[in-house]
Protein backbone atom coordinates (compact mmCIF):
# COMPACT_ATOMS: atom_id res chain seq x y z
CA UNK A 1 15.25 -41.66 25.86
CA UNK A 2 13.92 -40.62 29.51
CA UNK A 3 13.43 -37.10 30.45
CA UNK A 4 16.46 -35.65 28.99
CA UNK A 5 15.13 -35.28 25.79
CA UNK A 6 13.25 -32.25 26.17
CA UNK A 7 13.28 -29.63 23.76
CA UNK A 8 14.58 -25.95 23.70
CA UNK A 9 14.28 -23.62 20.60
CA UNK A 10 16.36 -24.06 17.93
CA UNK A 11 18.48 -21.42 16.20
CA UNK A 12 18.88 -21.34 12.18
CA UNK A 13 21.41 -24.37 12.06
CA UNK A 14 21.76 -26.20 15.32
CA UNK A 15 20.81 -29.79 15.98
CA UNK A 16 18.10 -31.31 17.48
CA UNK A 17 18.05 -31.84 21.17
CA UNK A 18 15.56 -34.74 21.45
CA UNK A 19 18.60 -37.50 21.07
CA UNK A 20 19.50 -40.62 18.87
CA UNK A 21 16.93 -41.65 16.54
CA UNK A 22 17.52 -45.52 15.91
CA UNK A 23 17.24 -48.05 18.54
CA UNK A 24 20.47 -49.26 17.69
CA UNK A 25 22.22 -52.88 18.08
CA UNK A 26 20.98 -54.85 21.68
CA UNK A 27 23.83 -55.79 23.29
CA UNK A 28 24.12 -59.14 25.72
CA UNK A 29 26.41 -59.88 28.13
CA UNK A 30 26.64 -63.98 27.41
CA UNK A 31 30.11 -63.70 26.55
CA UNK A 32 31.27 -61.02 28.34
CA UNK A 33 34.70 -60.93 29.58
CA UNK A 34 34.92 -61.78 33.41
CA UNK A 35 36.12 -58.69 34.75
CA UNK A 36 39.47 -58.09 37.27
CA UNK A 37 40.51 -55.11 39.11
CA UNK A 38 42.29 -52.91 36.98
CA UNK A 39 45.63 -52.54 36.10
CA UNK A 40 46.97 -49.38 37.96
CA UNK A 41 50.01 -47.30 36.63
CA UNK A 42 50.54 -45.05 39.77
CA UNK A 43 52.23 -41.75 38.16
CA UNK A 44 52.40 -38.90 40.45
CA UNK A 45 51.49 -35.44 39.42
CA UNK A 46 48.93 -33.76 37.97
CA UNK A 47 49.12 -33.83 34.09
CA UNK A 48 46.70 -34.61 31.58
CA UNK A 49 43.82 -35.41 33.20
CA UNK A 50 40.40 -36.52 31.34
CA UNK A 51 38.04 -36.89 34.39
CA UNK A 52 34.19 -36.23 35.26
CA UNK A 53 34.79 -34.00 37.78
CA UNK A 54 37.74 -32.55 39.55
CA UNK A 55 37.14 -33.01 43.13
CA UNK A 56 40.89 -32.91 44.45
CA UNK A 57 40.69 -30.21 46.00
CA UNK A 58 36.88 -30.09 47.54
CA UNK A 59 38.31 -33.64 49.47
CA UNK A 60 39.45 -32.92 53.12
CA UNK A 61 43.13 -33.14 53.35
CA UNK A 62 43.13 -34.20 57.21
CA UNK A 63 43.74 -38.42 57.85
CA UNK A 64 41.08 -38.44 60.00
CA UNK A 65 38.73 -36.31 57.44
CA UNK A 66 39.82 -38.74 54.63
CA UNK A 67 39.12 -41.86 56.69
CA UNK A 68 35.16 -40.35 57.68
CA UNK A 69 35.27 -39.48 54.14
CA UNK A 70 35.50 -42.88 52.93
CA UNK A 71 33.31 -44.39 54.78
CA UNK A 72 30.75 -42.25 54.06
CA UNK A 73 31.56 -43.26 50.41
CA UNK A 74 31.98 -47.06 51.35
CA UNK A 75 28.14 -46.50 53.42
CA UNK A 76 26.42 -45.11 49.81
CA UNK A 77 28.44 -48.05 48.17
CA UNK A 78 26.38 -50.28 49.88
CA UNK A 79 23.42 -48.73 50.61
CA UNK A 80 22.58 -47.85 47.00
CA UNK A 81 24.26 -50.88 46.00
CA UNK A 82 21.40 -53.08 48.30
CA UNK A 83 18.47 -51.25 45.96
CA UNK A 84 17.10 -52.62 42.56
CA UNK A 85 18.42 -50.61 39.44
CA UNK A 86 15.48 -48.62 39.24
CA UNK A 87 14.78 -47.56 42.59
CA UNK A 88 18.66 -46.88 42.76
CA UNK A 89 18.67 -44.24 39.42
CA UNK A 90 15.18 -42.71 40.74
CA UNK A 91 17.48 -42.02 44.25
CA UNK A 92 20.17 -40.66 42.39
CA UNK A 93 17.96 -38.08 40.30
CA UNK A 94 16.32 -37.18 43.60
CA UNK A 95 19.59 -36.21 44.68
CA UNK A 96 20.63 -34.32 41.71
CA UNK A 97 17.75 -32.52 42.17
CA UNK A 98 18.34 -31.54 45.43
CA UNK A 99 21.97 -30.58 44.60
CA UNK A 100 20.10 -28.34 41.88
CA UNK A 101 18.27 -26.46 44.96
CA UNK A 102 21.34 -26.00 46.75
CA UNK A 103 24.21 -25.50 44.58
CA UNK A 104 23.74 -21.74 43.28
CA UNK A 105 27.47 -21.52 41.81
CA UNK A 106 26.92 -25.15 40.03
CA UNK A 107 23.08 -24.53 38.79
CA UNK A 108 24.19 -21.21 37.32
CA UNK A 109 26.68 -22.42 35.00
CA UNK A 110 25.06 -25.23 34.29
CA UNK A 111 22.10 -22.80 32.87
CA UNK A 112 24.70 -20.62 31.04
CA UNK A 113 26.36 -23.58 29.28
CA UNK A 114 22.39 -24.51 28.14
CA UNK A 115 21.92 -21.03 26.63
CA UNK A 116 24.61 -21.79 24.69
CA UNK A 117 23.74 -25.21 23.22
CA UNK A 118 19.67 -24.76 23.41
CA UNK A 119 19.47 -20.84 22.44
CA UNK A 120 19.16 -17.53 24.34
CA UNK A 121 15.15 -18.14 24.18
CA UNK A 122 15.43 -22.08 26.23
CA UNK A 123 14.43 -22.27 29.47
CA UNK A 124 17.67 -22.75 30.82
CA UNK A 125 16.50 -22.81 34.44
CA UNK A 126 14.76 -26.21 33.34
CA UNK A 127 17.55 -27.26 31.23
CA UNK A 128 19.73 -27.03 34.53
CA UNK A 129 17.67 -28.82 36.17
CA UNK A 130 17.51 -31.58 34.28
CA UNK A 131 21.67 -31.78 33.73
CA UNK A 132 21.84 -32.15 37.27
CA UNK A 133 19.16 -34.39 37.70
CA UNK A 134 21.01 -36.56 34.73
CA UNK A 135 24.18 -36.45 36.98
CA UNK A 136 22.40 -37.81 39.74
CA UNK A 137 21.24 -40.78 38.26
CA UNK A 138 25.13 -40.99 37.13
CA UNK A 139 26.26 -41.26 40.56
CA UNK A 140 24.09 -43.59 41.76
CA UNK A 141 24.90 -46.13 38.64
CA UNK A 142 28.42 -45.85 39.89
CA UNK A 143 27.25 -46.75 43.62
CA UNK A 144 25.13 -49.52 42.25
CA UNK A 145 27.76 -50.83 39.96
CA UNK A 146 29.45 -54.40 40.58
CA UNK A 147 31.03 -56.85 38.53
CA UNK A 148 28.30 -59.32 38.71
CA UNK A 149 25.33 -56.60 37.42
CA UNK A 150 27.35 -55.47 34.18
CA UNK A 151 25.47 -58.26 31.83
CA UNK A 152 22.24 -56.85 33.44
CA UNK A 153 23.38 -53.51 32.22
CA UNK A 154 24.96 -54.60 28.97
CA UNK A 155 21.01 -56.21 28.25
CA UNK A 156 19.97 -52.37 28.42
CA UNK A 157 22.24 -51.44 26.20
CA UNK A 158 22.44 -50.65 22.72
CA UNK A 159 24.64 -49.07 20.12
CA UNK A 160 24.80 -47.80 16.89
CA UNK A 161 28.47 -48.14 15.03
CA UNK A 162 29.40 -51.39 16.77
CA UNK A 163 30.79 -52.33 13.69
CA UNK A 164 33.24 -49.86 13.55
CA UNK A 165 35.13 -51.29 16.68
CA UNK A 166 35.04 -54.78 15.43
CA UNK A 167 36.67 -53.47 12.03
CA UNK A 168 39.36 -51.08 14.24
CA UNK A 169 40.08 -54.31 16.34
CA UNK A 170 40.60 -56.75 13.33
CA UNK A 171 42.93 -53.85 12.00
CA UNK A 172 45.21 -54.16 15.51
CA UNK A 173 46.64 -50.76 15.67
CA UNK A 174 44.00 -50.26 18.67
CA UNK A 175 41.57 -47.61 18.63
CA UNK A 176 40.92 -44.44 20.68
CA UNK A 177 37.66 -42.72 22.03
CA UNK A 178 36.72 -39.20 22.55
CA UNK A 179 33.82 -38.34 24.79
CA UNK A 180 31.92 -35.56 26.60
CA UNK A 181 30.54 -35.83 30.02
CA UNK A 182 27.92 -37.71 28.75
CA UNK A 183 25.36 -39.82 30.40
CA UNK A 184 26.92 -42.75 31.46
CA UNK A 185 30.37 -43.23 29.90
CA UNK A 186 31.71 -45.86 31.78
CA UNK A 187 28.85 -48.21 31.32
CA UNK A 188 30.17 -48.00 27.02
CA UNK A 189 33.15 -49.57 27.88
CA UNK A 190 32.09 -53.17 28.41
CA UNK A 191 30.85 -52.62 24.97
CA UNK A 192 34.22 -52.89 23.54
CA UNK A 193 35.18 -55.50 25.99
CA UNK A 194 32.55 -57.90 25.43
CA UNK A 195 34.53 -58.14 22.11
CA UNK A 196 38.04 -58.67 23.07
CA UNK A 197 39.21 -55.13 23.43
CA UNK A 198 40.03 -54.35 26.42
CA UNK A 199 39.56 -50.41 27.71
CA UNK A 200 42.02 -48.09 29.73
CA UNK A 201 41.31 -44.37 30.65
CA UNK A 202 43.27 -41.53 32.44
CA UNK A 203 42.19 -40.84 35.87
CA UNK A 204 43.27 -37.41 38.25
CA UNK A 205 44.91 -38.96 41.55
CA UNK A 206 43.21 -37.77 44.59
CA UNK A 207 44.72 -36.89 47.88
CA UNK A 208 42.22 -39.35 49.39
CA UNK A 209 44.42 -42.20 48.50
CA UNK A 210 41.04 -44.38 49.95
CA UNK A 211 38.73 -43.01 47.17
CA UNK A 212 41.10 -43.06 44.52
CA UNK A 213 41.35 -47.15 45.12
CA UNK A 214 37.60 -46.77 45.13
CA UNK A 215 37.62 -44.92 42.03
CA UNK A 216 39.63 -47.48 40.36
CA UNK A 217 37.84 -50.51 41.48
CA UNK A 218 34.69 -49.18 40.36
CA UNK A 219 35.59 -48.60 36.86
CA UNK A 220 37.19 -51.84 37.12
CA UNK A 221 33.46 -53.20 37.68
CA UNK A 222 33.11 -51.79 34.19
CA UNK A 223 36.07 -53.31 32.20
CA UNK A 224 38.56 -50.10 32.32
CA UNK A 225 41.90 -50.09 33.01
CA UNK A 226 43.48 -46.89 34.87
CA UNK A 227 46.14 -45.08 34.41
CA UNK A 228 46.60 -42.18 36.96
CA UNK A 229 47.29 -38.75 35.98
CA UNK A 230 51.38 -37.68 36.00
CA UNK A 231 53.45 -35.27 32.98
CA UNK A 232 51.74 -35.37 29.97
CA UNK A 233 55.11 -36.94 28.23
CA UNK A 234 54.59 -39.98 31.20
CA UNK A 235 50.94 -40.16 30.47
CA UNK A 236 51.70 -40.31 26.44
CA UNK A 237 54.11 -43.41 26.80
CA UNK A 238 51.45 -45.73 29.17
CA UNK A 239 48.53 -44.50 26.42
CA UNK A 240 51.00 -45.42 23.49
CA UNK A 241 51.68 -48.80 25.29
CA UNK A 242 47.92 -49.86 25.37
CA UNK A 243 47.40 -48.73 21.86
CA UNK A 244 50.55 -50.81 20.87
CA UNK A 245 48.48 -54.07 22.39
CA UNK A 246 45.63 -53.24 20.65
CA UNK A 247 43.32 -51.86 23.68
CA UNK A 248 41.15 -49.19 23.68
CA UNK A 249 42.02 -45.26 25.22
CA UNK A 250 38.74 -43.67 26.18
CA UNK A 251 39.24 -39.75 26.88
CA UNK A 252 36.99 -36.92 27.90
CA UNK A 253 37.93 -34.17 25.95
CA UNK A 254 35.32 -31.24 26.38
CA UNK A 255 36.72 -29.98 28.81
CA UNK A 256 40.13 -28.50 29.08
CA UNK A 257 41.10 -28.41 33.32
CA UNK A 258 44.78 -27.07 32.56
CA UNK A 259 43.51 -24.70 30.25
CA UNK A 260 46.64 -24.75 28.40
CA UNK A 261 45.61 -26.99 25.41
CA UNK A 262 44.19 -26.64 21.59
CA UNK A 263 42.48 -23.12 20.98
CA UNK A 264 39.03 -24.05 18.76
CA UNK A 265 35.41 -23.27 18.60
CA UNK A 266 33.15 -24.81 20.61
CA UNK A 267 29.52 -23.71 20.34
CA UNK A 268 30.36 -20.70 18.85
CA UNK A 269 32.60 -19.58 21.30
CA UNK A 270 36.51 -20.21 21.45
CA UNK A 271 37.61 -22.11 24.08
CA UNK A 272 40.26 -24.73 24.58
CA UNK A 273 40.59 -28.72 24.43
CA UNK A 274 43.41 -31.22 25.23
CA UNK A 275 45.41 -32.05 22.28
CA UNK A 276 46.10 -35.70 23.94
CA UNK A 277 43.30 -37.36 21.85
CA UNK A 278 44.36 -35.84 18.19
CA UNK A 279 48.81 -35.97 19.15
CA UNK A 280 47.95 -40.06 20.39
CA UNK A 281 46.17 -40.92 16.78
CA UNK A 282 48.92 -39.19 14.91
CA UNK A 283 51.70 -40.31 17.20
CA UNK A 284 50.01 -44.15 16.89
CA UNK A 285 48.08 -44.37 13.83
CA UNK A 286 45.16 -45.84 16.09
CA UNK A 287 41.69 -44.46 14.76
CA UNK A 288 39.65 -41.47 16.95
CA UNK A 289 36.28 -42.65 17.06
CA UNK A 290 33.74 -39.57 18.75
CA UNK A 291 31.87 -41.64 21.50
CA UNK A 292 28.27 -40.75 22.96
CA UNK A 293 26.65 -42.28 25.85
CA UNK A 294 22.92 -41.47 26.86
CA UNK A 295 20.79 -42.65 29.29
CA UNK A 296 17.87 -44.28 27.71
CA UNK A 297 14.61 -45.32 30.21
CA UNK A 298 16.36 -48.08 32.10
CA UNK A 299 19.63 -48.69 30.10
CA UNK A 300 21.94 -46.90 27.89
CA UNK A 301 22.43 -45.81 24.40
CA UNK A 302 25.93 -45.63 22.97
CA UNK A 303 26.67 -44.19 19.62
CA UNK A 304 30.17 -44.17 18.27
CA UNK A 305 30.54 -41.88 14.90
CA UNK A 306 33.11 -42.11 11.79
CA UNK A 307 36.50 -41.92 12.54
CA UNK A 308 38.63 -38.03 12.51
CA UNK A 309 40.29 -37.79 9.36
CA UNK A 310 44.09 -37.16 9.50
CA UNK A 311 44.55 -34.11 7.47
CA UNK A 312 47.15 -34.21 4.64
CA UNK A 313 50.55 -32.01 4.47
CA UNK A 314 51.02 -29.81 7.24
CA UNK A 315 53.21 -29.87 10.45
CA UNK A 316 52.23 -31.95 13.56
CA UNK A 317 50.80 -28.94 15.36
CA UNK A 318 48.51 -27.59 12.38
CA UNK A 319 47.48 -31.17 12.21
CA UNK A 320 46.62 -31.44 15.89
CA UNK A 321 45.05 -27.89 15.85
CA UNK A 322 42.46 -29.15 12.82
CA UNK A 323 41.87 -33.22 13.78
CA UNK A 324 41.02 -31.14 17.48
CA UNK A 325 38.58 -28.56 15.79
CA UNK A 326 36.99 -31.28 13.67
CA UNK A 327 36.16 -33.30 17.26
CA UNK A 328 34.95 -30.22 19.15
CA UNK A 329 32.30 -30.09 16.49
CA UNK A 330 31.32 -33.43 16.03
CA UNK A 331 31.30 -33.37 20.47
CA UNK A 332 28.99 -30.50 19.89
CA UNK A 333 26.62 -32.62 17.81
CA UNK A 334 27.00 -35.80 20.22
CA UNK A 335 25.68 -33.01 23.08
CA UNK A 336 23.01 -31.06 21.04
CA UNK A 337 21.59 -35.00 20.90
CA UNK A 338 20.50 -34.66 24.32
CA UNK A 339 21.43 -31.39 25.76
CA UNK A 340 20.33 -32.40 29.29
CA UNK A 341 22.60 -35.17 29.68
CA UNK A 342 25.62 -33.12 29.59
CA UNK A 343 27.14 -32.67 33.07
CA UNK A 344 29.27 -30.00 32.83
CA UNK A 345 28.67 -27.46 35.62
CA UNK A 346 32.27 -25.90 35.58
CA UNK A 347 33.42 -23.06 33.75
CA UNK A 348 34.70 -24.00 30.22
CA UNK A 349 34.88 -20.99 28.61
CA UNK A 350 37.03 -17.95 29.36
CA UNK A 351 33.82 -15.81 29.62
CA UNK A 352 32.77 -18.16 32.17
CA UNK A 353 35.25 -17.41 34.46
CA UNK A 354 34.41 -13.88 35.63
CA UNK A 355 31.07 -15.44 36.82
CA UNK A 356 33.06 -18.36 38.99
């Protein structure tokens, strides 16, 4: 693993933060799907959302503002997208680095979310540092991304629990995956294309109407089909379809942005997290695989764990409330892995908020 895997003190119980162990499974891209722009169900308001970063409302509003604003996204499209993969992630971690000077608010939290998963004794300053360095690089993968580059990135990619995909897709009820904003999560999802199952994820609708197409298209470049954000109900019955044809949901559940979902414990701290992931396995049957994507040096390392068991007797909502505790900690040992590839720099917590 590349610089992420630094090491902080450990308390009496908590994982390792130097990251996956085991090489893992090489993956090849020689019979990769050819991939299409995605599939777009266009629902209209805010719901639940499962998204890297929630930038609605740092986006100018003003037609004229949008327009400037995508180009200046459609310019770093093609000017990282003109650099070899290497020189492009080195760019990208350059910039996070520079957003780390800059961004006080961001860098702050992002050292108060370390403490909690490296220790009060860590360096958090350095642990920040290297989260937003991490995100960075992410960007500029998802400027350098096209179609034609994913069985160069599938090469540099391996994974451990492949097999459990293969046996959820020979099963046919579909299959669902919870991840934190890890790494590189979009780059996993050719993973489960490459063998037949195709991937759709939820996506927040931006005001930018410009950068939400660009949004799509670009996970497109990576095999996932969208479905933009609308009433949770809405959102439920596109999720439910996909499942029903035996596709793939991917969510991002470690972070809660309506704050209104399943209260649980999440590095020792309660907190909240979407029930979407837990209500669509019992509501479908399909299993809930935890998902981790790293960055390794040059490629990426994706790591899918055992399945959530269903609990047995119980209403719905007690179920929901354990199958969501269970995958808050088994998300907090995907991120004590690698601790400084988590790019969260938001508040999460309701402590966090006073310091917002």
């Amino acid at each position: 693993m590349h610089e992420g895997s630094g090491r902080g003190k450990r308390r009496e119980g908590q994982g390792r933060a130097d990251g996956p162990r085991r090489a893992g499974t090489p993956l090849h891209g020689g019979n990769h799907a050819r991939l299409r722009r995605a599939d777009v169900v266009d629902l209209r308001h805010p719901g639940l959302v499962h998204r890297r970063l929630s930038i609605r409302h740092h986006l100018p509003r003003d037609p004229v503002k949008h327009l400037a604003a995508y180009l200046a996204l459609r310019l770093g499209v093609g000017l990282v997208g003109a650099l070899p993969a290497s020189w492009a992630r080195r760019l990208g971690e350059v910039g996070g680095l520079v957003w780390h000077r800059f961004a006080t608010g961001r860098r702050l939290m992002a050292q108060r979310h370390m403490r909690r998963v490296l220790g009060p004794d860590a360096d958090d300053e350095e642990a920040a540092r290297s989260v937003m360095k991490s995100y960075g690089r992410y960007w500029a993968e998802a400027l350098w991304a096209r179609a034609r580059r994913v069985p160069e990135m599938m090469a540099r990619t391996t994974v451990d629990g492949l097999d459990k995909i293969e046996s959820a897709r020979d099963a046919g009820k579909g299959m669902i995956y919870d991840l934190p904003h890890m790494g590189n999560w979009e780059a996993a999802a050719p993973i489960a294309v490459n063998i037949g199952v195709p991937v759709v994820a939820v996506a927040e609708k931006l005001a930018n109407e410009r950068i939400t197409d660009w949004f799509t298209e670009m996970r497109a470049e990576f095999g996932i089909e969208i479905v933009l954000a609308t009433g949770s109900a809405t959102v439920m019955r596109a999720l439910e379809a996909g499942i029903a044809a035996n596709k793939a949901i991917a969510l991002l559940s470690d972070r809660d942005l309506k704050r209104r979902g399943v209260e649980v414990e999440f590095f020792g701290e309660r907190t909240t997290m979407p029930p979407g992931p837990a209500t669509l396995a019992l509501r479908t049957g399909a299993p809930l695989f935890p998902v981790g994507c790293y960055f390794s040096d040059g490629g990426h390392h994706v790591v899918v764990g055992d399945p959530i068991a269903v609990p047995e007797g119980g209403s719905r909502s007690e179920k929901v409330q354990l199958m969501t505790q269970e995958l808050a900690g088994r998300l907090e040992q995907i991120i004590r892995a690698q601790p400084r590839q988590w790019h969260l720099v938001q508040p999460n917590w309701p402590s966090d908020r006073e310091y917002e």
